[in-house]
PDB file of N, CA and C in Angstrom:
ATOM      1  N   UNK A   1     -87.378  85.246  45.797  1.00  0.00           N
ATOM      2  CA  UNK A   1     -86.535  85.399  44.627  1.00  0.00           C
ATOM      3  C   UNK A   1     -85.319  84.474  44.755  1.00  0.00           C
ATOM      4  N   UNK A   2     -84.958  83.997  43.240  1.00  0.00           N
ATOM      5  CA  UNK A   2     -83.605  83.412  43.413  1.00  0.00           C
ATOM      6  C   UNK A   2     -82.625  84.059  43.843  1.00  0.00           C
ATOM      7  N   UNK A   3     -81.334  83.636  44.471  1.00  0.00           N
ATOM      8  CA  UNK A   3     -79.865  84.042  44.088  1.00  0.00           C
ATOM      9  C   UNK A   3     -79.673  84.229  42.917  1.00  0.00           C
ATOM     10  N   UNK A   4     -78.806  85.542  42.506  1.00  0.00           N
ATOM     11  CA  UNK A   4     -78.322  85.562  41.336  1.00  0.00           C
ATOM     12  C   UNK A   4     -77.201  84.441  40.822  1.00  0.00           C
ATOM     13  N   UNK A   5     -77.465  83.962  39.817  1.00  0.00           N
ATOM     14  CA  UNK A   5     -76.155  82.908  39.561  1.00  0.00           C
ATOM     15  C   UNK A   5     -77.143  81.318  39.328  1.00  0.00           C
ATOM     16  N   UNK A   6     -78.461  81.160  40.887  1.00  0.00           N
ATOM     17  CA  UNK A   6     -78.946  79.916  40.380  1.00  0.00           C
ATOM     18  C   UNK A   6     -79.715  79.072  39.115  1.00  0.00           C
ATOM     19  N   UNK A   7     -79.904  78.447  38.878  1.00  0.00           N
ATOM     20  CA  UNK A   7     -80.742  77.479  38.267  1.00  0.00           C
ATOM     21  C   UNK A   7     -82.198  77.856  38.320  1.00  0.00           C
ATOM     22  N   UNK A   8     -82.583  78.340  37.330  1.00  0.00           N
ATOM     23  CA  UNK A   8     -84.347  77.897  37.280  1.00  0.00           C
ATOM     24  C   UNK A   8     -84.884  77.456  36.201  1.00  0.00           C
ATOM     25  N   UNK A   9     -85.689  76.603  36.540  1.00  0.00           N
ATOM     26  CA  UNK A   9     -86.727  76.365  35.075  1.00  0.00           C
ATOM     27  C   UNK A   9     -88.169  77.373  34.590  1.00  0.00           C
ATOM     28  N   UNK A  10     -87.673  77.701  33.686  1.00  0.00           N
ATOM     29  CA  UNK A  10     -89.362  78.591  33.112  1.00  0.00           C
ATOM     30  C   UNK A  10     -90.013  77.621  32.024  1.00  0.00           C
ATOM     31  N   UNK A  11     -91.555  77.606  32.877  1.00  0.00           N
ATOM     32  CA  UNK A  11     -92.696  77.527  31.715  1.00  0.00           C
ATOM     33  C   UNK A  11     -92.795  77.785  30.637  1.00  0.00           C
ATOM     34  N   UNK A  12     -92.328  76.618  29.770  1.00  0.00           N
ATOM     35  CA  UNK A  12     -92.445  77.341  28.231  1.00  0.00           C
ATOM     36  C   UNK A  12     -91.344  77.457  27.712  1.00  0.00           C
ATOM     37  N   UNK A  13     -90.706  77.675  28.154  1.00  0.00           N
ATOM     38  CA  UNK A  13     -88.750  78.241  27.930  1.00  0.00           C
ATOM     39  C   UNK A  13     -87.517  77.284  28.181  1.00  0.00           C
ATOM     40  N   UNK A  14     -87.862  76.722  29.329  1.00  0.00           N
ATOM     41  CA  UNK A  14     -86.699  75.991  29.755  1.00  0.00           C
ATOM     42  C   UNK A  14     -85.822  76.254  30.732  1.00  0.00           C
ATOM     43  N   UNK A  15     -84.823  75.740  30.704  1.00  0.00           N
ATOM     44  CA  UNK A  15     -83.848  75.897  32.248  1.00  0.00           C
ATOM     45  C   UNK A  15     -82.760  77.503  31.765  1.00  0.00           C
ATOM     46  N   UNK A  16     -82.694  77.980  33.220  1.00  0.00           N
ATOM     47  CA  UNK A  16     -81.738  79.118  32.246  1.00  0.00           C
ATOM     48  C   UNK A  16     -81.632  79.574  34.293  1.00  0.00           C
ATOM     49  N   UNK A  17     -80.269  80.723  34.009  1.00  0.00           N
ATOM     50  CA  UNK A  17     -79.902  81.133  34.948  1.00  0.00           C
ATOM     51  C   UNK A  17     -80.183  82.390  35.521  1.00  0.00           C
ATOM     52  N   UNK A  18     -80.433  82.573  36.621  1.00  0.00           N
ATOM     53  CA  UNK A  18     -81.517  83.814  37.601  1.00  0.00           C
ATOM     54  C   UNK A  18     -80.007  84.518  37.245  1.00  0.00           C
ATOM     55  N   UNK A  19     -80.551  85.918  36.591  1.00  0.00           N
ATOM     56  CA  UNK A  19     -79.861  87.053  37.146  1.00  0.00           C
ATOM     57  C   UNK A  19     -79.793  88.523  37.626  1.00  0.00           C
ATOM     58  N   UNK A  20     -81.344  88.385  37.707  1.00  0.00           N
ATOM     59  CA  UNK A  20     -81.974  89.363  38.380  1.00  0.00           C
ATOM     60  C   UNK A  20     -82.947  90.381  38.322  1.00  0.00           C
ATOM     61  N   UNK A  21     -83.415  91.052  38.570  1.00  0.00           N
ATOM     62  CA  UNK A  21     -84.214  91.787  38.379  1.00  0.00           C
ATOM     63  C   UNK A  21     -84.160  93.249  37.810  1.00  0.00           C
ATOM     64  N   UNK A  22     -85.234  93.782  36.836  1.00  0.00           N
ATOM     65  CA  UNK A  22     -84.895  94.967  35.864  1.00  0.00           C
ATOM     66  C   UNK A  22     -86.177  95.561  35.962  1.00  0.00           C
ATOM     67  N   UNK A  23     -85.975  97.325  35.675  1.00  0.00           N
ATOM     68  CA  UNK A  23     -87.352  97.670  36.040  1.00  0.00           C
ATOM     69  C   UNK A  23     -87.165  98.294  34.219  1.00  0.00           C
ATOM     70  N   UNK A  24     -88.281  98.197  32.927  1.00  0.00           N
ATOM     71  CA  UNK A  24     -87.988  99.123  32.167  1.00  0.00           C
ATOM     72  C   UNK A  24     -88.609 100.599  32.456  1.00  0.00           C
ATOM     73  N   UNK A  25     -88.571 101.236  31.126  1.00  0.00           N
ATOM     74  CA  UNK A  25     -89.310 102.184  31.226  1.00  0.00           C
ATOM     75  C   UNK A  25     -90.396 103.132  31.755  1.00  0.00           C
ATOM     76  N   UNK A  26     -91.405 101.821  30.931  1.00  0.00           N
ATOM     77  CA  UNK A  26     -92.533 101.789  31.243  1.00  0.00           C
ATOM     78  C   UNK A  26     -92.885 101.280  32.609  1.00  0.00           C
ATOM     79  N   UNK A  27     -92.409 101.048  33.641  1.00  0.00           N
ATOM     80  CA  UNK A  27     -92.594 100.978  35.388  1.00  0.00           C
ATOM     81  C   UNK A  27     -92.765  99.619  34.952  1.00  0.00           C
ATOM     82  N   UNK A  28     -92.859  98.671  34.129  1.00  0.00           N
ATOM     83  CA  UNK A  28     -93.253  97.212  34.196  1.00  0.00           C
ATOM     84  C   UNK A  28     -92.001  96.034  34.728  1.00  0.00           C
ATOM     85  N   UNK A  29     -92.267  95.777  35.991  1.00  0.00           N
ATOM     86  CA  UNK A  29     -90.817  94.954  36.360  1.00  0.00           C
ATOM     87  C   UNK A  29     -90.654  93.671  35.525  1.00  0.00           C
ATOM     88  N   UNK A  30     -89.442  93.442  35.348  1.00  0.00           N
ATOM     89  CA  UNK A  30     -89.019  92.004  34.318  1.00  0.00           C
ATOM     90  C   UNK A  30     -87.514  91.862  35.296  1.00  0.00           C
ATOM     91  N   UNK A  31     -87.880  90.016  35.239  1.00  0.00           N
ATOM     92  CA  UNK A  31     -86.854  89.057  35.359  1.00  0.00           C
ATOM     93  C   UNK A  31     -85.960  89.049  34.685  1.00  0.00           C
ATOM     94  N   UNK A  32     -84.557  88.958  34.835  1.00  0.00           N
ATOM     95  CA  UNK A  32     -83.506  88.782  33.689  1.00  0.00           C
ATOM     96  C   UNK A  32     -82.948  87.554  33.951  1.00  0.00           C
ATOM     97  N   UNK A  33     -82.840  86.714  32.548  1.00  0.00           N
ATOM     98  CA  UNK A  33     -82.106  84.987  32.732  1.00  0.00           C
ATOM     99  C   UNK A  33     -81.176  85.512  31.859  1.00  0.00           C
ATOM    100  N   UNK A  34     -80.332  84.264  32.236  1.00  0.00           N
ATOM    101  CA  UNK A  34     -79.054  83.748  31.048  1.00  0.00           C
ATOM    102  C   UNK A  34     -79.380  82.612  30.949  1.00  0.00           C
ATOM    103  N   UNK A  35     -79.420  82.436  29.310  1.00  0.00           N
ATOM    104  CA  UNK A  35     -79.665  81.447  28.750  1.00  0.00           C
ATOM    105  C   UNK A  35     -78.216  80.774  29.034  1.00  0.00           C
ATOM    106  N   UNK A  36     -78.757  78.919  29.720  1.00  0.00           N
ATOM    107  CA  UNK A  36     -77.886  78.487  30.274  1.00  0.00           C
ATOM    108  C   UNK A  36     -77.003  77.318  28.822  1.00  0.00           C
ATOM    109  N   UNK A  37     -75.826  77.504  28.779  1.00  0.00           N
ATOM    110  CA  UNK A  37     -75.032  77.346  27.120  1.00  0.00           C
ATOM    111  C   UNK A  37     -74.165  75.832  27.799  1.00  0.00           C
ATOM    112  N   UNK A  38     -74.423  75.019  26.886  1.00  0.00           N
ATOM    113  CA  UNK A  38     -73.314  73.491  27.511  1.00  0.00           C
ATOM    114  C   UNK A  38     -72.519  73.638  26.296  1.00  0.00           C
ATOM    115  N   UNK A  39     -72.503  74.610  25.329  1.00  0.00           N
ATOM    116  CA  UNK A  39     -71.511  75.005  24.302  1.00  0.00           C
ATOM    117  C   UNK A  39     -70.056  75.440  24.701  1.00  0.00           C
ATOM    118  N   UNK A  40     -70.492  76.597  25.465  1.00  0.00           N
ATOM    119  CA  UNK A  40     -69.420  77.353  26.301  1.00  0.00           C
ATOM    120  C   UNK A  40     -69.445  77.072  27.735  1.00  0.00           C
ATOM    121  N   UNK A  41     -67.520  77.294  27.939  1.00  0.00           N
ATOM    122  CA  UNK A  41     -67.413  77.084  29.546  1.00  0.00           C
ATOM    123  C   UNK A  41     -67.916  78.397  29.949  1.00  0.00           C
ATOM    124  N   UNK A  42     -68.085  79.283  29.869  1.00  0.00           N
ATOM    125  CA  UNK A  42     -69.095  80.481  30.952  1.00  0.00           C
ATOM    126  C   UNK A  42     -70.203  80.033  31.331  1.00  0.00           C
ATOM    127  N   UNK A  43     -70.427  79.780  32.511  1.00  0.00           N
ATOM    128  CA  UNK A  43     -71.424  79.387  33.188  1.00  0.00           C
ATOM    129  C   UNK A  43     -72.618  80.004  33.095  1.00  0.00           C
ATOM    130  N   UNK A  44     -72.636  81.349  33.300  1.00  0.00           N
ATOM    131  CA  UNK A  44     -73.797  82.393  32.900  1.00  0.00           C
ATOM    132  C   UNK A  44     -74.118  82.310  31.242  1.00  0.00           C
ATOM    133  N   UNK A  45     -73.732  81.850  30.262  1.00  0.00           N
ATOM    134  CA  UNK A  45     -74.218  81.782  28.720  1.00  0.00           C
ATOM    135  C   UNK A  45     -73.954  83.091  28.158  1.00  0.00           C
ATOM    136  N   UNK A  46     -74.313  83.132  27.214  1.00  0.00           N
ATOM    137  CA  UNK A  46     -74.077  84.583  26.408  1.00  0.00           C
ATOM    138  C   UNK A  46     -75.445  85.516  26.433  1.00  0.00           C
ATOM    139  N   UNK A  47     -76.689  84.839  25.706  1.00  0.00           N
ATOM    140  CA  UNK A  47     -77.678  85.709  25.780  1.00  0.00           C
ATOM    141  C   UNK A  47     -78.343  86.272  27.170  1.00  0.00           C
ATOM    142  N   UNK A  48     -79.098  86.812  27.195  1.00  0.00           N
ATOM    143  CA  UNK A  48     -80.434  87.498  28.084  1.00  0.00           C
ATOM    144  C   UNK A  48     -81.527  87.446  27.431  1.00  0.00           C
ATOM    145  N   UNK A  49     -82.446  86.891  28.221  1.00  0.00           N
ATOM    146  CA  UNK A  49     -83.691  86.902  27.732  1.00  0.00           C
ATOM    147  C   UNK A  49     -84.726  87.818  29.101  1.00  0.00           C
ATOM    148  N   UNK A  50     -85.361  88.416  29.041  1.00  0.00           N
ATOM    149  CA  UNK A  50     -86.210  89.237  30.403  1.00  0.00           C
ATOM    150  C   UNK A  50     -87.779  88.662  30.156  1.00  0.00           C
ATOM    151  N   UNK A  51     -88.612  88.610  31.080  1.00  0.00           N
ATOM    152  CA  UNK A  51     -89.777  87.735  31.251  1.00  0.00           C
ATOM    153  C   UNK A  51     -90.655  88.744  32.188  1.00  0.00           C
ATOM    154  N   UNK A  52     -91.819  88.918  31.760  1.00  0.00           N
ATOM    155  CA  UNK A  52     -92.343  89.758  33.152  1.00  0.00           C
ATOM    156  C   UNK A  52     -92.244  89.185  34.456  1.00  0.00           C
ATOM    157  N   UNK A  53     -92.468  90.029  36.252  1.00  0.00           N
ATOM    158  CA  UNK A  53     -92.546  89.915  37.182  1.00  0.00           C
ATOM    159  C   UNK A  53     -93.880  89.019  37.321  1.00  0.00           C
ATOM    160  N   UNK A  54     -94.556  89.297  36.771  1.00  0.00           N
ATOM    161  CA  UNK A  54     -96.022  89.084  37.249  1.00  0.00           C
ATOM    162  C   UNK A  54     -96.170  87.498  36.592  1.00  0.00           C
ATOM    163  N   UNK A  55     -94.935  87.183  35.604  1.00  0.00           N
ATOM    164  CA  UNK A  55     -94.733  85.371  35.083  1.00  0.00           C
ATOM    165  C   UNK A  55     -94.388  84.627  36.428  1.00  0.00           C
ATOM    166  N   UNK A  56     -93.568  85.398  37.104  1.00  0.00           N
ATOM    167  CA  UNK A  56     -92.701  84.832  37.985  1.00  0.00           C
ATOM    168  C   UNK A  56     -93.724  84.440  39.309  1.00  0.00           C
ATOM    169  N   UNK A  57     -94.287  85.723  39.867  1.00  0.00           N
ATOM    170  CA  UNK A  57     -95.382  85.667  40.940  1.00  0.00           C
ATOM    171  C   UNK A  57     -96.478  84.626  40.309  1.00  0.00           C
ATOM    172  N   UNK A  58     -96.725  84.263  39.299  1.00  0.00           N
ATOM    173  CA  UNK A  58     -97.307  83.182  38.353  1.00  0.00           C
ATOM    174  C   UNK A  58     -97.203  81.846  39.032  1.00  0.00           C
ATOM    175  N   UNK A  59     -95.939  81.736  39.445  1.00  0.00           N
ATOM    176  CA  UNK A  59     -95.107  80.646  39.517  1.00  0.00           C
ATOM    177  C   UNK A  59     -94.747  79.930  38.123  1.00  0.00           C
ATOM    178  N   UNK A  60     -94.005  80.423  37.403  1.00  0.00           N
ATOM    179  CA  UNK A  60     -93.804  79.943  36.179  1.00  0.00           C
ATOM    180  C   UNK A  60     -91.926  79.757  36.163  1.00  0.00           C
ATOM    181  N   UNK A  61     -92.023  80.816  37.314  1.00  0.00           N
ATOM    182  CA  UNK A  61     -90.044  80.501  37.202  1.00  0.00           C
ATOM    183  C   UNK A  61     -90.028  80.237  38.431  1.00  0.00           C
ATOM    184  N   UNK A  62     -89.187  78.665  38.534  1.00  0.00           N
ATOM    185  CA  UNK A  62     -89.156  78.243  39.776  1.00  0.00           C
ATOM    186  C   UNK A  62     -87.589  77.598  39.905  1.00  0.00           C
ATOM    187  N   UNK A  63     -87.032  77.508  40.786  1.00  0.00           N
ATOM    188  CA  UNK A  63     -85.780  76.439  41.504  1.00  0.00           C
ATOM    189  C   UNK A  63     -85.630  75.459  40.403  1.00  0.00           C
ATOM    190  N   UNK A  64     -84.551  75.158  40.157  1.00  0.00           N
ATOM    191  CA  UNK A  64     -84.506  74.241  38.911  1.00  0.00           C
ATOM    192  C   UNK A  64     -83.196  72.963  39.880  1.00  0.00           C
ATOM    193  N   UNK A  65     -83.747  72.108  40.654  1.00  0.00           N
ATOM    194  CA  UNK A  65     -82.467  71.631  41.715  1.00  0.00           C
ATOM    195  C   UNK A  65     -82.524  69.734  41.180  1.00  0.00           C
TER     196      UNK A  65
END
């Protein structure tokens, strides 16, 4: 897993920032990004977007360096 805070690129999606991991409801684990913003100085962006676990073990979200 990333550090929270780094850089990754997702398949399909684009570059956005690791911030960690979420379990919902339904027991199904999901990734949480911040969509990474060159609008605003906050580094982390404003939105969240969540992606399943099983994208990630995919290798679909990887190190973005």
């Amino acid at each position: 897993m990333p550090q929270k805070g780094s850089l990754v690129y997702v398949e399909g999606y684009g570059e956005f920032i690791y911030y960690g991991g979420i379990f919902v409801k339904s027991n199904n684990p999901e990734i949480m990004l911040k969509v990474k913003s060159e609008e605003s100085n906050d580094e982390y962006g404003k939105e969240i977007i969540t992606i399943p676990l099983e994208e990630f073990y995919e290798k679909r979200v990887y190190p973005n360096e």
